[in-house]
N, C-alpha and C. Protein backbone atom coordinates (compact mmCIF):
# COMPACT_ATOMS: atom_id res chain seq x y z
N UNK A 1 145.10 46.60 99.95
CA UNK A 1 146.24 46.61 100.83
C UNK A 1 147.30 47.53 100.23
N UNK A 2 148.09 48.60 100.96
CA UNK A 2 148.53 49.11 100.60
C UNK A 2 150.32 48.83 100.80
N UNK A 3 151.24 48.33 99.65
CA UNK A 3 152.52 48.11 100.18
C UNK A 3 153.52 48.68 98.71
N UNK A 4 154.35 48.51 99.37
CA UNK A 4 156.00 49.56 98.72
C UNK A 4 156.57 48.46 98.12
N UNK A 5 156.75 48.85 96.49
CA UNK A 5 157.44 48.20 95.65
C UNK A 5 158.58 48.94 94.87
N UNK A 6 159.51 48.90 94.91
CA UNK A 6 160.39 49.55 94.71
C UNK A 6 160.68 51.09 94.78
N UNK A 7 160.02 51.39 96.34
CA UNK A 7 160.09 52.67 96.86
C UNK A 7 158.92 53.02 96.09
N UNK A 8 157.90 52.40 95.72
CA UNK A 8 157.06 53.47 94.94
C UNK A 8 155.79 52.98 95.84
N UNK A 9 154.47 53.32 96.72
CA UNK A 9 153.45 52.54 96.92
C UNK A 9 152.38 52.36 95.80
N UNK A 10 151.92 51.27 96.16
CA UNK A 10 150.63 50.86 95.15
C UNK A 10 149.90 49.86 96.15
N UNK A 11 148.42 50.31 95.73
CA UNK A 11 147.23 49.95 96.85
C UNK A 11 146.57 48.42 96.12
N UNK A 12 147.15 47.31 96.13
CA UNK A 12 146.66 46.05 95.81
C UNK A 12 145.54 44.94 96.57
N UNK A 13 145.26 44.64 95.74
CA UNK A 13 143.80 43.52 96.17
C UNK A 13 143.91 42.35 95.24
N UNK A 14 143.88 41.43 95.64
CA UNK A 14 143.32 39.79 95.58
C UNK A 14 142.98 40.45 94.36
N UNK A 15 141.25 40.29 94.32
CA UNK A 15 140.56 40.49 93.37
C UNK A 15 141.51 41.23 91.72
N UNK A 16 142.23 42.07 91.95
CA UNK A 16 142.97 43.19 91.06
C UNK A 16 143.94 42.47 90.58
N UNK A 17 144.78 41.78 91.47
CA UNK A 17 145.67 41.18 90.93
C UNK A 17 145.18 40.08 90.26
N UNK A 18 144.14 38.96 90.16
CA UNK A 18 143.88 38.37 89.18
C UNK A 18 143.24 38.35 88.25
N UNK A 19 142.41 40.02 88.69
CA UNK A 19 142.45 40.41 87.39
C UNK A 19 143.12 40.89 85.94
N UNK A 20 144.11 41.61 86.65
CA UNK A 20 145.82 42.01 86.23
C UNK A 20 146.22 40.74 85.54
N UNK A 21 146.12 39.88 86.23
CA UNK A 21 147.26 38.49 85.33
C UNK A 21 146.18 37.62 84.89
N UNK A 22 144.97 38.02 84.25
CA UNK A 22 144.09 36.82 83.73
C UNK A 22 144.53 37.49 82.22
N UNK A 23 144.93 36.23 81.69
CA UNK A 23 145.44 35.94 80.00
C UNK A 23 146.73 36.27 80.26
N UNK A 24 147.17 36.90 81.11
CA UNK A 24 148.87 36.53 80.88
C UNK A 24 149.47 35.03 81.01
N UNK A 25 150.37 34.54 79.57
CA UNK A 25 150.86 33.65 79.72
C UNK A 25 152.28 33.48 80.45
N UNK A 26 152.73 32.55 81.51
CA UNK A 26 153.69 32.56 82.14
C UNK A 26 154.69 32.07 81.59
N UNK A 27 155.85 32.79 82.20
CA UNK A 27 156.88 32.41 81.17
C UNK A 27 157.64 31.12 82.25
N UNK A 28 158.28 30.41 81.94
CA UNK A 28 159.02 29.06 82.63
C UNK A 28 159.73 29.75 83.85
N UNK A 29 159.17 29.05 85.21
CA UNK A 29 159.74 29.21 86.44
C UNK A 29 161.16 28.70 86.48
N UNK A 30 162.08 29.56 86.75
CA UNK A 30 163.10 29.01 87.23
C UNK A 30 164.28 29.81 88.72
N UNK A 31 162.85 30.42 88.73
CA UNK A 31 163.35 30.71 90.62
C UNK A 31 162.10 31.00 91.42
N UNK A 32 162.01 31.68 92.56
CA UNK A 32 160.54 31.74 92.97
C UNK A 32 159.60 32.36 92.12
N UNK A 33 158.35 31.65 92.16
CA UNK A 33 157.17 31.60 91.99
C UNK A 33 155.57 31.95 92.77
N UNK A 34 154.72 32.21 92.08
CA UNK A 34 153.90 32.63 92.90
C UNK A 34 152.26 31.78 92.12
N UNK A 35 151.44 31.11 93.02
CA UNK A 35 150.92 30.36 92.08
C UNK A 35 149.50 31.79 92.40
N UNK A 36 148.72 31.83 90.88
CA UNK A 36 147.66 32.63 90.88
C UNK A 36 146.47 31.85 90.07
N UNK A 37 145.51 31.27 90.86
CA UNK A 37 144.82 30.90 89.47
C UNK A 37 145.15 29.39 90.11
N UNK A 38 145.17 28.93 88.67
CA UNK A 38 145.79 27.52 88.15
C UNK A 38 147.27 27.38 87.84
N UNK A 39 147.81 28.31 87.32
CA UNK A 39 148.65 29.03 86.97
C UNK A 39 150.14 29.51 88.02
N UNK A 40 151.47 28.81 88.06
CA UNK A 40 152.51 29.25 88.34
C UNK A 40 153.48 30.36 87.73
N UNK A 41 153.49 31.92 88.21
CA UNK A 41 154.04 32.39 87.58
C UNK A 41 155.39 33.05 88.21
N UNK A 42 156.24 32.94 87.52
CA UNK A 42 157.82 33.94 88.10
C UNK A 42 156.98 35.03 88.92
N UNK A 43 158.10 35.11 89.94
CA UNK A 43 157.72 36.59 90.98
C UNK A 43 158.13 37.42 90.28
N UNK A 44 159.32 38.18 89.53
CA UNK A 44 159.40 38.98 88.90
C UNK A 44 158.96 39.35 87.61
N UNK A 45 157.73 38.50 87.12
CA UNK A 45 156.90 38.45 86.07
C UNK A 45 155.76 39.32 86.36
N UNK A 46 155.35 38.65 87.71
CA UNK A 46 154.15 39.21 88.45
C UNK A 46 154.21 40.59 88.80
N UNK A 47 155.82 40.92 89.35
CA UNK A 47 155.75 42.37 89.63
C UNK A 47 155.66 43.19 88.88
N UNK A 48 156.23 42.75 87.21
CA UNK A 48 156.36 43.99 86.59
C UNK A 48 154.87 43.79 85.86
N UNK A 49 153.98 42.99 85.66
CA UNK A 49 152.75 42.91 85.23
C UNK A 49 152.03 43.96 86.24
N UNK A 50 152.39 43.63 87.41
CA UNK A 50 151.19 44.51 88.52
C UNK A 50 151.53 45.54 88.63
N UNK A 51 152.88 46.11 88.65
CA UNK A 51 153.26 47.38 89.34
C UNK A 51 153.44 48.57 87.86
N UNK A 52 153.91 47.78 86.74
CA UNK A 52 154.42 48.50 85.36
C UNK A 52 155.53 49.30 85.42
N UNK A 53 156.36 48.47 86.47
CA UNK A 53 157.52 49.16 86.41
C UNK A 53 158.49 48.35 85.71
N UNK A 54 159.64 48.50 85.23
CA UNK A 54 160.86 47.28 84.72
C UNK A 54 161.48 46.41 86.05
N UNK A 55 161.32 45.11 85.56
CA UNK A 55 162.11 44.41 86.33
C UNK A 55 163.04 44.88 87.62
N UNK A 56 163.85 45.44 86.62
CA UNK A 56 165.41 46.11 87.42
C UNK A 56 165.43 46.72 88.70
N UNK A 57 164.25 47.32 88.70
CA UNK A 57 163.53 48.62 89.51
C UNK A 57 163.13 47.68 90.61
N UNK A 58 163.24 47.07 90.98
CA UNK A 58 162.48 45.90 92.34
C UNK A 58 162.92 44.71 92.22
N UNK A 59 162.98 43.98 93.74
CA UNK A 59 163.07 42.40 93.80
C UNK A 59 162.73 41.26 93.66
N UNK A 60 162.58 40.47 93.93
CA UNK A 60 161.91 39.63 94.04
C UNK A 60 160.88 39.15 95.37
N UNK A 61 161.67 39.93 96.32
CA UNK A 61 161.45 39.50 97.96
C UNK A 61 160.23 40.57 98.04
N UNK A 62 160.51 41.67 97.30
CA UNK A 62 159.32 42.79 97.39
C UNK A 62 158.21 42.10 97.37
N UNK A 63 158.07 41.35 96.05
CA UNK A 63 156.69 41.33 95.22
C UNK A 63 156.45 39.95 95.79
N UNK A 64 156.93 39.25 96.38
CA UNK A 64 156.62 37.95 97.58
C UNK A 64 155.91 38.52 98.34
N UNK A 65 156.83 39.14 99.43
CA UNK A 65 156.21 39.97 100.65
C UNK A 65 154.62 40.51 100.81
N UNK A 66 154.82 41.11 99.28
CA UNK A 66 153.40 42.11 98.74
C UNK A 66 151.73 40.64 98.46
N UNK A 67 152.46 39.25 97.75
CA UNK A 67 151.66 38.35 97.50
C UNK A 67 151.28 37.74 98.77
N UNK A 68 152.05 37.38 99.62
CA UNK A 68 152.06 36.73 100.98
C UNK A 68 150.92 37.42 101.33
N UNK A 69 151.39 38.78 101.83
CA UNK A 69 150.03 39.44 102.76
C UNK A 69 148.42 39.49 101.72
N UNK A 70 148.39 39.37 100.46
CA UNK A 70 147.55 38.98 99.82
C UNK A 70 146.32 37.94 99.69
N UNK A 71 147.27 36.87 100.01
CA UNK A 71 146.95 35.51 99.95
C UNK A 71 147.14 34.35 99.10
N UNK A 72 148.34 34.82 98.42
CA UNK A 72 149.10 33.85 97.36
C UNK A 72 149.55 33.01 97.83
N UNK A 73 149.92 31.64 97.42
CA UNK A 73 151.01 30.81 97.52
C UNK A 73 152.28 31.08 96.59
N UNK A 74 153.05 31.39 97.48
CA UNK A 74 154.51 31.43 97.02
C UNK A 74 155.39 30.13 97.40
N UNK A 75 155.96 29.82 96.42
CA UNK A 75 156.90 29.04 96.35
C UNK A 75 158.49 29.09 96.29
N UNK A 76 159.53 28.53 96.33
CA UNK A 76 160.48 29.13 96.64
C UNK A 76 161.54 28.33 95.35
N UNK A 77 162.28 28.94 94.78
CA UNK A 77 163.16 28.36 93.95
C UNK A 77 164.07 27.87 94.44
N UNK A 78 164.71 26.68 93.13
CA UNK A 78 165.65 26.17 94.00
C UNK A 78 167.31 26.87 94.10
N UNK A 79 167.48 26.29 95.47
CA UNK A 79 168.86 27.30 96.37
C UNK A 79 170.12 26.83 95.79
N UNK A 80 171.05 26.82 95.14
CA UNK A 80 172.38 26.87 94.89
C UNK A 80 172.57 25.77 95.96
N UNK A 81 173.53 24.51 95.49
CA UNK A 81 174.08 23.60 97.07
C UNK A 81 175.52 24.39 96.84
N UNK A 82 175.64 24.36 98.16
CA UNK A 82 177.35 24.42 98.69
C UNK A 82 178.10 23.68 98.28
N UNK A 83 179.46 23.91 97.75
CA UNK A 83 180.35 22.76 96.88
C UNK A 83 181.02 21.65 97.82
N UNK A 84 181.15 20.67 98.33
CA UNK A 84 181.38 19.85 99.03
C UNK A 84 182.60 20.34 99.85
N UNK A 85 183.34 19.98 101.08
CA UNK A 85 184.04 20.91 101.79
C UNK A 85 185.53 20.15 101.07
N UNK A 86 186.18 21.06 100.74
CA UNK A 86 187.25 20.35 100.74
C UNK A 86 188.88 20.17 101.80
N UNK A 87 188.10 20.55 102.99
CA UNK A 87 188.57 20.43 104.03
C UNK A 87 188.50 18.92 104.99
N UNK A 88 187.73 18.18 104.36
CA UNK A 88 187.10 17.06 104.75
C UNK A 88 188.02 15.93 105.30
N UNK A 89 188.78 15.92 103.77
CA UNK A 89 189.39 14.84 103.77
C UNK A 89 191.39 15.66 103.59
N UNK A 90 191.90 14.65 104.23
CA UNK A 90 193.64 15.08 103.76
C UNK A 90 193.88 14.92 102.98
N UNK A 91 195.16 15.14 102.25
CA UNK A 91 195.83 14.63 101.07
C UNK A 91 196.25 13.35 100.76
N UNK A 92 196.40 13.33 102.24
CA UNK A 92 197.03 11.30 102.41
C UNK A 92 195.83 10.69 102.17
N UNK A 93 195.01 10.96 102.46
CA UNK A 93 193.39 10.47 101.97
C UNK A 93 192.51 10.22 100.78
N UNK A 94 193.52 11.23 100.08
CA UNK A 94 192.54 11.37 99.04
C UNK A 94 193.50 11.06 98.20
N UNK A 95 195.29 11.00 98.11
CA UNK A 95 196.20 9.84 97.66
C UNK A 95 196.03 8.38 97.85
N UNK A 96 195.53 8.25 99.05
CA UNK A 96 195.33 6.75 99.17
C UNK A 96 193.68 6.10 98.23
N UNK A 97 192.98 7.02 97.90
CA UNK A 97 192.20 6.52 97.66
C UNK A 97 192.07 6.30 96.03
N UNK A 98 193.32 7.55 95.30
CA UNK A 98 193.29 7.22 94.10
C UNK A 98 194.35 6.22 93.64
N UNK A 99 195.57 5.28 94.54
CA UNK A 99 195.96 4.34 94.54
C UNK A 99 195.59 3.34 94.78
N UNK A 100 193.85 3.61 95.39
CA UNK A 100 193.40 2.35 95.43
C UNK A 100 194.47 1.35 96.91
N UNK A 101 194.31 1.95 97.57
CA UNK A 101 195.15 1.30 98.49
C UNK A 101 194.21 1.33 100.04
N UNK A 102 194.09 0.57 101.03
CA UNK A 102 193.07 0.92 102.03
C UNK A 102 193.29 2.51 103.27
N UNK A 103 192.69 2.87 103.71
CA UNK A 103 192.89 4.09 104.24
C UNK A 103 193.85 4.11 105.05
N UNK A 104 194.68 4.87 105.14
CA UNK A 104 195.79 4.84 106.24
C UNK A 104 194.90 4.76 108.37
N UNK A 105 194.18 5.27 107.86
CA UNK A 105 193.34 5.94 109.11
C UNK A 105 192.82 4.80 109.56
N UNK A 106 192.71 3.98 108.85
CA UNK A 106 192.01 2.34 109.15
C UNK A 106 192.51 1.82 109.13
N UNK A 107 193.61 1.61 108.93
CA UNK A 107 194.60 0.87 109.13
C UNK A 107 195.17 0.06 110.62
């Protein structure tokens, strides 16, 4: 299969790519992943193993994209949560609650 990794093409196969990453040890997932094998490895581990380019040079979404149409399972790291709104509550609200006093609103 032929697809574009950091503007550069390279013609990949199933077969190639696990051949490419058999004895590479994976280094600890801590964003998306791509499982090969038995084996969970960083997406940007995988790319620069397959393609031999540096990290820097490509994404992450590339070398997904490129596994997907492959036949990998990709996995997805985990997303940043949103910081709670602090629009939520008023001031009288959130005074009353550190006086320990019952809500005005319920009142």
């Amino acid at each position: 299969m032929r697809c574009v990794i950091a503007r550069y093409p390279f013609e990949l196969t199933k077969d190639g790519v696990l051949a490419t990453m058999a004895g590479v040890k994976p280094e600890p997932v801590t964003g998306d992943s791509v499982a090969i094998g038995r084996r969970r490895y960083p997406v940007m581990q995988v790319g620069e193993v397959i393609t031999r380019q540096d990290r820097r040079d490509f994404n992450g979404g590339e070398v997904t994209r490129a596994m997907v149409r492959l036949g990998f399972t990709c996995h997805a790291g985990p997303r940043a949560t949103p910081p709670p709104s602090a629009v939520s509550r008023s001031p009288l609200q959130v005074a009353s609650d550190l006086l320990g006093s019952p809500d005005p609103q319920n009142a």
